[in-house]
Protein backbone atom coordinates (compact mmCIF):
# COMPACT_ATOMS: atom_id res chain seq x y z
CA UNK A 1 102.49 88.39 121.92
CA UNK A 2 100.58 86.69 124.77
CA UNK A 3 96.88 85.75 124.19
CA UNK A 4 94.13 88.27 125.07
CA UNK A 5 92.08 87.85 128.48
CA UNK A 6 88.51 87.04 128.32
CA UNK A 7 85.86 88.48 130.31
CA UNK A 8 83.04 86.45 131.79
CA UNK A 9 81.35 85.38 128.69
CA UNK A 10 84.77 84.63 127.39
CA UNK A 11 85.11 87.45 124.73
CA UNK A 12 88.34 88.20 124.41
CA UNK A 13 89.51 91.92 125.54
CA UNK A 14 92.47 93.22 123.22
CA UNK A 15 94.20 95.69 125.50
CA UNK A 16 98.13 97.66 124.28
CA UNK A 17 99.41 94.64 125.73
CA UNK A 18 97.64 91.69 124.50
CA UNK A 19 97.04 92.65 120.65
CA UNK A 20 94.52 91.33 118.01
CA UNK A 21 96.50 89.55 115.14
CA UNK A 22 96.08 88.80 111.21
CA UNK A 23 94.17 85.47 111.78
CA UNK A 24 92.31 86.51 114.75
CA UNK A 25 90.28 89.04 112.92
CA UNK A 26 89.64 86.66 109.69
CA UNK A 27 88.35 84.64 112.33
CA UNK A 28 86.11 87.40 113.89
CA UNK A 29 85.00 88.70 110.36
CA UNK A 30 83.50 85.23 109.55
CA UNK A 31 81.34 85.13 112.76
CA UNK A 32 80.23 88.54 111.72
CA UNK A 33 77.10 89.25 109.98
CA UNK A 34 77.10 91.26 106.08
CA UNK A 35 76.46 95.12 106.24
CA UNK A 36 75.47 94.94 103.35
CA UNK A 37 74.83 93.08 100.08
CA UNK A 38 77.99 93.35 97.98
CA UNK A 39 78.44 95.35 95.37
CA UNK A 40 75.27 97.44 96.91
CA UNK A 41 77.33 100.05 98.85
CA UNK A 42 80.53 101.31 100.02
CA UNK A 43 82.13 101.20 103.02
CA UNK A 44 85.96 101.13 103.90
CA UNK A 45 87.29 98.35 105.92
CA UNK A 46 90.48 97.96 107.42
CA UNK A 47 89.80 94.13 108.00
CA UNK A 48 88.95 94.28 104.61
CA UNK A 49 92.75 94.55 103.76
CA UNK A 50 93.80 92.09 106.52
CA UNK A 51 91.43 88.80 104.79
CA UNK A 52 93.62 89.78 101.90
CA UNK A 53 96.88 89.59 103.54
CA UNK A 54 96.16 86.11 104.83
CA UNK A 55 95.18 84.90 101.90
CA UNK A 56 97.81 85.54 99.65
CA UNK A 57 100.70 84.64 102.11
CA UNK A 58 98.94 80.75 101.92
CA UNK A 59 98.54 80.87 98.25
CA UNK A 60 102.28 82.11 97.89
CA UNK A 61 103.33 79.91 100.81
CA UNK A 62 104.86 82.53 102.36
CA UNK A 63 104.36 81.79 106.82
CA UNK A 64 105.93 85.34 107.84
CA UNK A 65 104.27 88.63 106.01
CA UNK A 66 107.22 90.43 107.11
CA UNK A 67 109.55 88.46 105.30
CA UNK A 68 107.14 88.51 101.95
CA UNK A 69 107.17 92.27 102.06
CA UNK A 70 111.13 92.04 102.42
CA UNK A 71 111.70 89.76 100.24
CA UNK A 72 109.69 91.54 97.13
CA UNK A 73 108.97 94.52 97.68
CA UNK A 74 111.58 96.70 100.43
CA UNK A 75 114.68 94.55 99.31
CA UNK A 76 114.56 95.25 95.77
CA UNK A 77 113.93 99.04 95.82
CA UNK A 78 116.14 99.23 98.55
CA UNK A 79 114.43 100.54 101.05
CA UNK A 80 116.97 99.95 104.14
CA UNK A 81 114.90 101.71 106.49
CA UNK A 82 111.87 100.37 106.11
CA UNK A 83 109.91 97.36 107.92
CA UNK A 84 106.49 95.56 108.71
CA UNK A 85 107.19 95.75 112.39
CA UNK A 86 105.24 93.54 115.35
CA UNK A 87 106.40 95.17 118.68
CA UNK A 88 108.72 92.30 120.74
CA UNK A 89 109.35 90.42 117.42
CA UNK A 90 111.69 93.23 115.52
CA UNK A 91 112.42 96.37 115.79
CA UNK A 92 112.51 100.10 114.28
CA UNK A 93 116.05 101.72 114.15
CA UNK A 94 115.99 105.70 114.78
CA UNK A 95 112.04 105.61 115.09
CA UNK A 96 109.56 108.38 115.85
CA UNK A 97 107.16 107.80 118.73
CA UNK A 98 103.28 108.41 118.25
CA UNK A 99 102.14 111.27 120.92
CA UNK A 100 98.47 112.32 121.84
CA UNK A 101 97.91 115.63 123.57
CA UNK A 102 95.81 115.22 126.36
CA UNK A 103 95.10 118.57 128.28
CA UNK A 104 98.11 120.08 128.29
CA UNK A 105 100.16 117.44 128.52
CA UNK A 106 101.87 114.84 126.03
CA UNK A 107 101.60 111.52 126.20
CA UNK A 108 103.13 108.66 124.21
CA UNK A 109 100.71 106.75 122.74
CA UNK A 110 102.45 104.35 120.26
CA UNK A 111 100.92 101.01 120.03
CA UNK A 112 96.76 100.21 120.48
CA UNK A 113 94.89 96.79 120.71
CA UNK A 114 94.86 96.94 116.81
CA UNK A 115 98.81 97.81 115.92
CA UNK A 116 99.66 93.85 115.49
CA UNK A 117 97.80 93.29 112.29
CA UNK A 118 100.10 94.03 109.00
CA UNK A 119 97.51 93.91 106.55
CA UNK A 120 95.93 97.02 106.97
CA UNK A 121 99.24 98.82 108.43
CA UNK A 122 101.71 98.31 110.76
CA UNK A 123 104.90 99.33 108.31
CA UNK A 124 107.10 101.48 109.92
CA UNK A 125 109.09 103.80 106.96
CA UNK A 126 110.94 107.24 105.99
CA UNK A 127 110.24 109.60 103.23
CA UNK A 128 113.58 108.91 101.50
CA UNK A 129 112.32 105.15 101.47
CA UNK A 130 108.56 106.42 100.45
CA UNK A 131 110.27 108.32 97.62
CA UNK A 132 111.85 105.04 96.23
CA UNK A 133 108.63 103.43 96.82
CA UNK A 134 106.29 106.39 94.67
CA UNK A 135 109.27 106.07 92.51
CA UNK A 136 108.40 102.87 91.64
CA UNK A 137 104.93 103.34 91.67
CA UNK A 138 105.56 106.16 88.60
CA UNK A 139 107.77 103.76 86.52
CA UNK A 140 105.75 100.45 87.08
CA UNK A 141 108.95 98.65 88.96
CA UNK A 142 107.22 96.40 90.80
CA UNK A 143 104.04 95.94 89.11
CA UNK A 144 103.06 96.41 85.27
CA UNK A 145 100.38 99.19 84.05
CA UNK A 146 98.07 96.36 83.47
CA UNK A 147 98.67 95.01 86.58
CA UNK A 148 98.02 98.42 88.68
CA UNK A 149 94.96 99.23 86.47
CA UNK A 150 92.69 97.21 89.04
CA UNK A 151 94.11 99.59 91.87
CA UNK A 152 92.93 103.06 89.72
CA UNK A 153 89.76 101.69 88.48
CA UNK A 154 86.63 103.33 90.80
CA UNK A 155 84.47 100.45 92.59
CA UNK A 156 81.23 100.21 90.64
CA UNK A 157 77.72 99.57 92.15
CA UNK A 158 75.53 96.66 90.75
CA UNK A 159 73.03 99.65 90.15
CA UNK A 160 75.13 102.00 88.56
CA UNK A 161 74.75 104.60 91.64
CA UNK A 162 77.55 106.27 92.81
CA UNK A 163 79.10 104.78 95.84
CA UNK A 164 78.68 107.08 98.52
CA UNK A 165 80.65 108.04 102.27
CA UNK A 166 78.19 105.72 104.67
CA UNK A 167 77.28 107.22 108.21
CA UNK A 168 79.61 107.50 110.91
CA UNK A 169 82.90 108.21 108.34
CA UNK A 170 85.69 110.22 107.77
CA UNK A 171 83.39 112.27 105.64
CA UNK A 172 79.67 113.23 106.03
CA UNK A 173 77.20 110.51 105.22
CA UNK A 174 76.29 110.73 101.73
CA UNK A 175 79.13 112.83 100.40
CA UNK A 176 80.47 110.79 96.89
CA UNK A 177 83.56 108.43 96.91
CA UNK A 178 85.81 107.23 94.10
CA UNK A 179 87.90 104.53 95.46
CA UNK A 180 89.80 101.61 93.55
CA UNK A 181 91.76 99.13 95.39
CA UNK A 182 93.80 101.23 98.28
CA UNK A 183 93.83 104.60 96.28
CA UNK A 184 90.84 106.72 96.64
CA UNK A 185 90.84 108.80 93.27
CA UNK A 186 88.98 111.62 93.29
CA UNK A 187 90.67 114.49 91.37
CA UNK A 188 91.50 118.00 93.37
CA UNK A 189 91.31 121.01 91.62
CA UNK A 190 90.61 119.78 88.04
CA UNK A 191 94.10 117.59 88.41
CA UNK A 192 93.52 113.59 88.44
CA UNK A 193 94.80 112.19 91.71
CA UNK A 194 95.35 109.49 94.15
CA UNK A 195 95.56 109.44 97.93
CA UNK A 196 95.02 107.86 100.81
CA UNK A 197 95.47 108.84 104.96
CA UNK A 198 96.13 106.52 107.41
CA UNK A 199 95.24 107.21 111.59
CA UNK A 200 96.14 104.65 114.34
CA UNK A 201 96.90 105.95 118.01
CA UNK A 202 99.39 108.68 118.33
CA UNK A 203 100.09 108.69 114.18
CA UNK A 204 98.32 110.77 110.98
CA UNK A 205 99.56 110.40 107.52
CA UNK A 206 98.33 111.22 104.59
CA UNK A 207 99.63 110.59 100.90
CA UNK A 208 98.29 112.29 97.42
CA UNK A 209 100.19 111.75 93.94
CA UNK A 210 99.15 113.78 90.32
CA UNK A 211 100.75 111.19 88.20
CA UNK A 212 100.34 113.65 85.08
CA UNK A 213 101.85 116.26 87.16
CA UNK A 214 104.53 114.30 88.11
CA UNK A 215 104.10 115.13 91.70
CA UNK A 216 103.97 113.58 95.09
CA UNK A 217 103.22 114.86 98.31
CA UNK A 218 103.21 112.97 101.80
CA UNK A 219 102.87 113.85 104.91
CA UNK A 220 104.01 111.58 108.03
CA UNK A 221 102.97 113.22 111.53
CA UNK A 222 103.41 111.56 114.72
CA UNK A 223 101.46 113.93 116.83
CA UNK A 224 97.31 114.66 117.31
CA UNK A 225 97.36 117.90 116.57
CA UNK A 226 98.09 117.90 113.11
CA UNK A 227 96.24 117.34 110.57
CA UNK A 228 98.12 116.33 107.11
CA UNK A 229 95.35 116.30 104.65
CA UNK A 230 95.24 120.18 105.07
CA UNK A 231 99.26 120.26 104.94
CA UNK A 232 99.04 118.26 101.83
CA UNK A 233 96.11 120.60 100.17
CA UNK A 234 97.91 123.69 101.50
CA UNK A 235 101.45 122.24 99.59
CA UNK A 236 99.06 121.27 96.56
CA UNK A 237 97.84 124.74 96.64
CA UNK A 238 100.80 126.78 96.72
CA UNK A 239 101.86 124.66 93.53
CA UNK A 240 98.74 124.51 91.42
CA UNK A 241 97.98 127.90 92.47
CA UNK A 242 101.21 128.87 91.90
CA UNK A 243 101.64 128.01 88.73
CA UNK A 244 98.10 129.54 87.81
CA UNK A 245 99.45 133.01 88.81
CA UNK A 246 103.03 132.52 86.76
CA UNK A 247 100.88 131.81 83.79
CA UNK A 248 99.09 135.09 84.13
CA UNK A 249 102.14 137.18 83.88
C-alpha cells in the first residue's frame, strides 16, 4: 500500500486508498498523551489490540501476521476459508461486499482508512469456519482452560469501582461494563455469557456464546441497516424463552 499524503503541516491524511498500518498506529499511540491513569477507568481501544499484535509477532519472530494466524491458528482447525486479508496483498475467494445505504441508494463501501491494520480486525471468515473456531473455543483446542482464564476474568479497577461505559460509547456514559481480554461478559437473562460486535465501514457483526448452555450465536451482516445485536437477542430469546414456556407445560 502506498504511503499516506501529508497536508501542510505534514500530518499524514489516511484516505480508502492510502491506509494506516500495524506499526503506524504504535507509532501514533506513543506520541499520544494517557486518557487516563491505568487501571483508573475503562475505555475500549481498538489500537489497544493492534500494540499487542506487534508485539508478539517480534517476540515470536514471526515478520507476516497473516502467516502467524495461518500457521497456528486457521491451518490447524482447518478453516479453508478463512484469512487475515490486506487489500492488493491477498485475496478473499467468494467474498461478501460491505454496503451503506445512503438515501435510497446502495453503495459499496468495503474498505476505510483503518481496514489495513490486523490487530484489531481485518479477518475475512464464514460461519462454517466460525463454527470450527467456537468449536475450539468450547473444547480448549488451541488454548488450555488456564490459559483462556485471563480472557473471562472482568478488568478490575485499582479502587475496586466498577468499570463503567465512558462518554461518547457504544453505550450511554456511565452504564456498567464487564470486560476481560476481547470478551465482554456480562450475563443476559440470568445465563453467563460472552460476546463481542465488531463495526468497520459497510460491515456489523456481532458474536454471543452461553458456554453452560452450550450455545453459540453469530451474526455476520454486510449491510447498515441491520443491526445484529438485536438479531442475536431476538435468537437468544426465542430459545431461553422458549424453553421457559416448555417447562411450564
Amino acid at each position: 500500500m502506498a504511503a499516506a499524503r501529508k497536508n501542510r503541516k505534514g500530518a499524514r491524511i489516511w484516505t480508502r486508498t492510502y491506509q494506516i498500518q500495524d506499526a503506524e498506529v504504535s507509532t501514533s499511540s506513543n506520541r499520544a498523551a494517557a486518557k487516563f491513569v491505568p487501571a483508573t477507568q475503562w475505555s475500549y481501544s481498538n489500537s489497544g489490540y493492534v500494540r499487542p499484535r506487534i508485539s508478539s509477532s517480534k517476540n515470536l519472530r514471526q515478520a507476516v501476521p497473516r502467516e502467524f494466524l495461518r500457521e497456528r491458528i486457521f491451518a490447524p482447525l482447518k478453516m479453508s476459508q478463512t484469512i487475515a486479508y490486506q487489500e492488493g496483498k491477498n485475496e478473499v475467494a467468494h467474498r461478501a461486499y460491505g454496503h451503506s445505504k445512503e438515501n435510497t441508494a446502495w453503495r459499496e463501501t468495503d474498505q476505510s482508512p483503518t481496514s489495513a491494520t490486523l490487530g484489531d480486525g481485518g479477518i475475512y471468515s464464514s460461519l462454517t469456519d466460525l463454527a470450527k473456531w467456537d468449536e475450539a473455543l468450547a473444547k480448549h483446542t488451541l488454548l488450555s482452560e488456564k490459559e483462556m482464564l485471563p480472557a473471562l476474568t472482568p478488568a478490575q479497577l485499582t479502587n475496586s469501582a466498577q468499570p463503567k461505559w465512558p462518554a461518547n460509547s457504544d453505550r450511554p456514559e456511565g452504564t456498567p461494563v464487564s470486560y476481560g481480554f476481547g470478551w465482554f461478559l456480562d450475563s443476559y437473562r440470568n445465563h453467563v455469557r460472552m460476546w463481542h460486535y465488531g463495526d468497520t465501514i459497510g460491515f456489523h457483526t456481532y458474536i454471543q456464546r452461553f458456554p453452560a448452555d452450550r450455545l453459540t450465536i453469530i451474526v455476520l451482516c454486510n449491510g447498515t441497516d441491520l443491526d445484529p445485536e438485536s438479531l442475536a437477542a431476538k435468537v437468544a430469546d426465542g430459545i431461553f424463552l422458549g424453553k421457559q414456556v416448555a417447562r411450564q407445560f
